[in-house]
C-alpha atoms as a PDB file:
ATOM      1  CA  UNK A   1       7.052 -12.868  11.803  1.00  0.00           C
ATOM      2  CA  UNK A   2       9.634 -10.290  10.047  1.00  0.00           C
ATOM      3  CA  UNK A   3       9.310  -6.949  11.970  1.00  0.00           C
ATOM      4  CA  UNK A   4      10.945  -5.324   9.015  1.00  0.00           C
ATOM      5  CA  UNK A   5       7.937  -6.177   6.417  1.00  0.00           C
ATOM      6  CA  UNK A   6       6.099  -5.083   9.420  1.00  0.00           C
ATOM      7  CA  UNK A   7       7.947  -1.816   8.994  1.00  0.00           C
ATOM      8  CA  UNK A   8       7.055  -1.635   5.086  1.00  0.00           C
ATOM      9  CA  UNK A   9       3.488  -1.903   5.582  1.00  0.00           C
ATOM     10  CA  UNK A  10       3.616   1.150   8.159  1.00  0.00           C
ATOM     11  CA  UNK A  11       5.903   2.780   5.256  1.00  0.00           C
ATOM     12  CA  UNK A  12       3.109   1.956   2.912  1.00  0.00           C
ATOM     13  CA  UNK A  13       0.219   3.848   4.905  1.00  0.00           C
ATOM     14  CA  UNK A  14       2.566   6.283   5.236  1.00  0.00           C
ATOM     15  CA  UNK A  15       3.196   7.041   1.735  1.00  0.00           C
ATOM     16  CA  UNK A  16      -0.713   6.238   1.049  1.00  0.00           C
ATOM     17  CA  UNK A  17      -1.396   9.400   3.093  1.00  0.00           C
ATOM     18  CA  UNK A  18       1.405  11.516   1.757  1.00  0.00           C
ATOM     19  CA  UNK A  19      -0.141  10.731  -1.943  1.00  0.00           C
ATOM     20  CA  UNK A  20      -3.687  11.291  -1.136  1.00  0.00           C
ATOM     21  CA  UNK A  21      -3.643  13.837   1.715  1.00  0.00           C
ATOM     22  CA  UNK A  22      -6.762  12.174   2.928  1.00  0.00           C
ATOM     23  CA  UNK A  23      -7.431  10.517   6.376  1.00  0.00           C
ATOM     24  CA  UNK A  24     -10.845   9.246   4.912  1.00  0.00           C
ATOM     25  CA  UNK A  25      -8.739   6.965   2.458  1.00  0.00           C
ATOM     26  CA  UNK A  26      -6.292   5.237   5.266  1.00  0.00           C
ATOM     27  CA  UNK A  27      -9.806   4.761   7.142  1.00  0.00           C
ATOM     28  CA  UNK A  28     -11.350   3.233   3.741  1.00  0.00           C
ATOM     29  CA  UNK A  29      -8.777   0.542   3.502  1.00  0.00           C
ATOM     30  CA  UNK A  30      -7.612   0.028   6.832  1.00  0.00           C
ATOM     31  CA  UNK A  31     -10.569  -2.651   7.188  1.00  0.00           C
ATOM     32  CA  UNK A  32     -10.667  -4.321   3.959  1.00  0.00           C
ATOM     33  CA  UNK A  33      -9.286  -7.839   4.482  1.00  0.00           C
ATOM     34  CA  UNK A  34      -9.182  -8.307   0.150  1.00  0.00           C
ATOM     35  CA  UNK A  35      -6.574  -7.016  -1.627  1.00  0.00           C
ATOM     36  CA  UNK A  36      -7.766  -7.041  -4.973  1.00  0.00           C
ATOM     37  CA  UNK A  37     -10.408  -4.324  -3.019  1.00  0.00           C
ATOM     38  CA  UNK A  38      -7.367  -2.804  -1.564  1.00  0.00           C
ATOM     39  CA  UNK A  39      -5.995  -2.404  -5.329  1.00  0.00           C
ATOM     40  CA  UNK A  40      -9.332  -1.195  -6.841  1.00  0.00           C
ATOM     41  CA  UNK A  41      -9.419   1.382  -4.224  1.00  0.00           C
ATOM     42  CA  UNK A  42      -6.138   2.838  -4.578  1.00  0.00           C
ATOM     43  CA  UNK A  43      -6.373   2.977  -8.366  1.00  0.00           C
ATOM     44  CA  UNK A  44      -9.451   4.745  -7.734  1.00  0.00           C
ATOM     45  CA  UNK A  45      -8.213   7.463  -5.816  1.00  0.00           C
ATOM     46  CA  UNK A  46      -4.239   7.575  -7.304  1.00  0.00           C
ATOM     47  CA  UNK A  47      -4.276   6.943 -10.750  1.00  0.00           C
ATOM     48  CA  UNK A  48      -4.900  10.080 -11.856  1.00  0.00           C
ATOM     49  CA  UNK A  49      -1.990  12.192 -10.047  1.00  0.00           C
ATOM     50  CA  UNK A  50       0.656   8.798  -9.855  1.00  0.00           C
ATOM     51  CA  UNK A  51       1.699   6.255 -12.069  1.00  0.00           C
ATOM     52  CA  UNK A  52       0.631   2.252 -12.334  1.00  0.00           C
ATOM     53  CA  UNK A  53       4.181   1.625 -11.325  1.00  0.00           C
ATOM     54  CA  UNK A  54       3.681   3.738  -8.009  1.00  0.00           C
ATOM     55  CA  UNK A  55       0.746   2.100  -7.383  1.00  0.00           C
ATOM     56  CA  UNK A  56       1.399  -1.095  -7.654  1.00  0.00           C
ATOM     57  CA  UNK A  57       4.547  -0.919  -5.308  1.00  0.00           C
ATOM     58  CA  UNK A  58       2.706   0.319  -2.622  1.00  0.00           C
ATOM     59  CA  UNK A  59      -0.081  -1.801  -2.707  1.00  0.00           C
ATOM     60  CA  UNK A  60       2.655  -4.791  -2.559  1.00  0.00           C
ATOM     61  CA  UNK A  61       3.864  -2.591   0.725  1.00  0.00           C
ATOM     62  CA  UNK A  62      -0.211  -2.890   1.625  1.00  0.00           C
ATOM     63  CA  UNK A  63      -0.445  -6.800   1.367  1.00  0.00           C
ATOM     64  CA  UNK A  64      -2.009  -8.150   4.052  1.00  0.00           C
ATOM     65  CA  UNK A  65      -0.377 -11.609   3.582  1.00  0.00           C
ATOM     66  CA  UNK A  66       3.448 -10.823   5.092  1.00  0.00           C
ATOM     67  CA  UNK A  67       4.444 -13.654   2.940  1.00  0.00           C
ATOM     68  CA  UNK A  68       3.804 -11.622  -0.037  1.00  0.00           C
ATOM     69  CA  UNK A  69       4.107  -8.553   1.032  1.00  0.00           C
ATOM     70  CA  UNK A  70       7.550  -6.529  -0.168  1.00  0.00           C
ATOM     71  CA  UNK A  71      10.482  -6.507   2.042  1.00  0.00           C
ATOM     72  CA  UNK A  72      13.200  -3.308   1.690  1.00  0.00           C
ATOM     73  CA  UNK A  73      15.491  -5.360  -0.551  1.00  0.00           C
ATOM     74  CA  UNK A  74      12.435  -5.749  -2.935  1.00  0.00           C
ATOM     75  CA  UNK A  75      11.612  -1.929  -2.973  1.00  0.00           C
ATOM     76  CA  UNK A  76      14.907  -1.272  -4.316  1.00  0.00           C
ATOM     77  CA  UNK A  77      14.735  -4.155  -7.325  1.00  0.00           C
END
């Protein structure tokens, strides 16, 4: 287990809610166990206000698999 790709995920939701200012969408994903749901649904309710480059960083923050999921070094890259 790496605590700190625990620690992006958490930054992930974080920025998730910051972006949509919406409880309802943190409670829409929190249960999906598919990202390529997870994806749909956060193109669905970002695309319009962020880009596809914003979105797709965060939803490799959101990766459920830790093994795929971004670590900090990775954000910066």
């Amino acid at each position: 287990h790496n605590p700190f790709k625990s620690d992006v995920f958490s930054l992930g939701f974080c920025l998730l809610y910051a972006a949509a200012l919406n409880f309802n969408l943190l409670y829409e994903i929190r249960d999906v166990k598919d990202m390529k749901i997870i994806n749909i649904i956060l193109r669905k309710h970002l695309k319009k206000n962020y880009s596809e480059k914003f979105i797709t960083i965060l939803g490799k923050m959101l990766e459920l698999d830790e093994n795929k999921r971004y670590d900090f070094p990775s954000l910066i890259s």
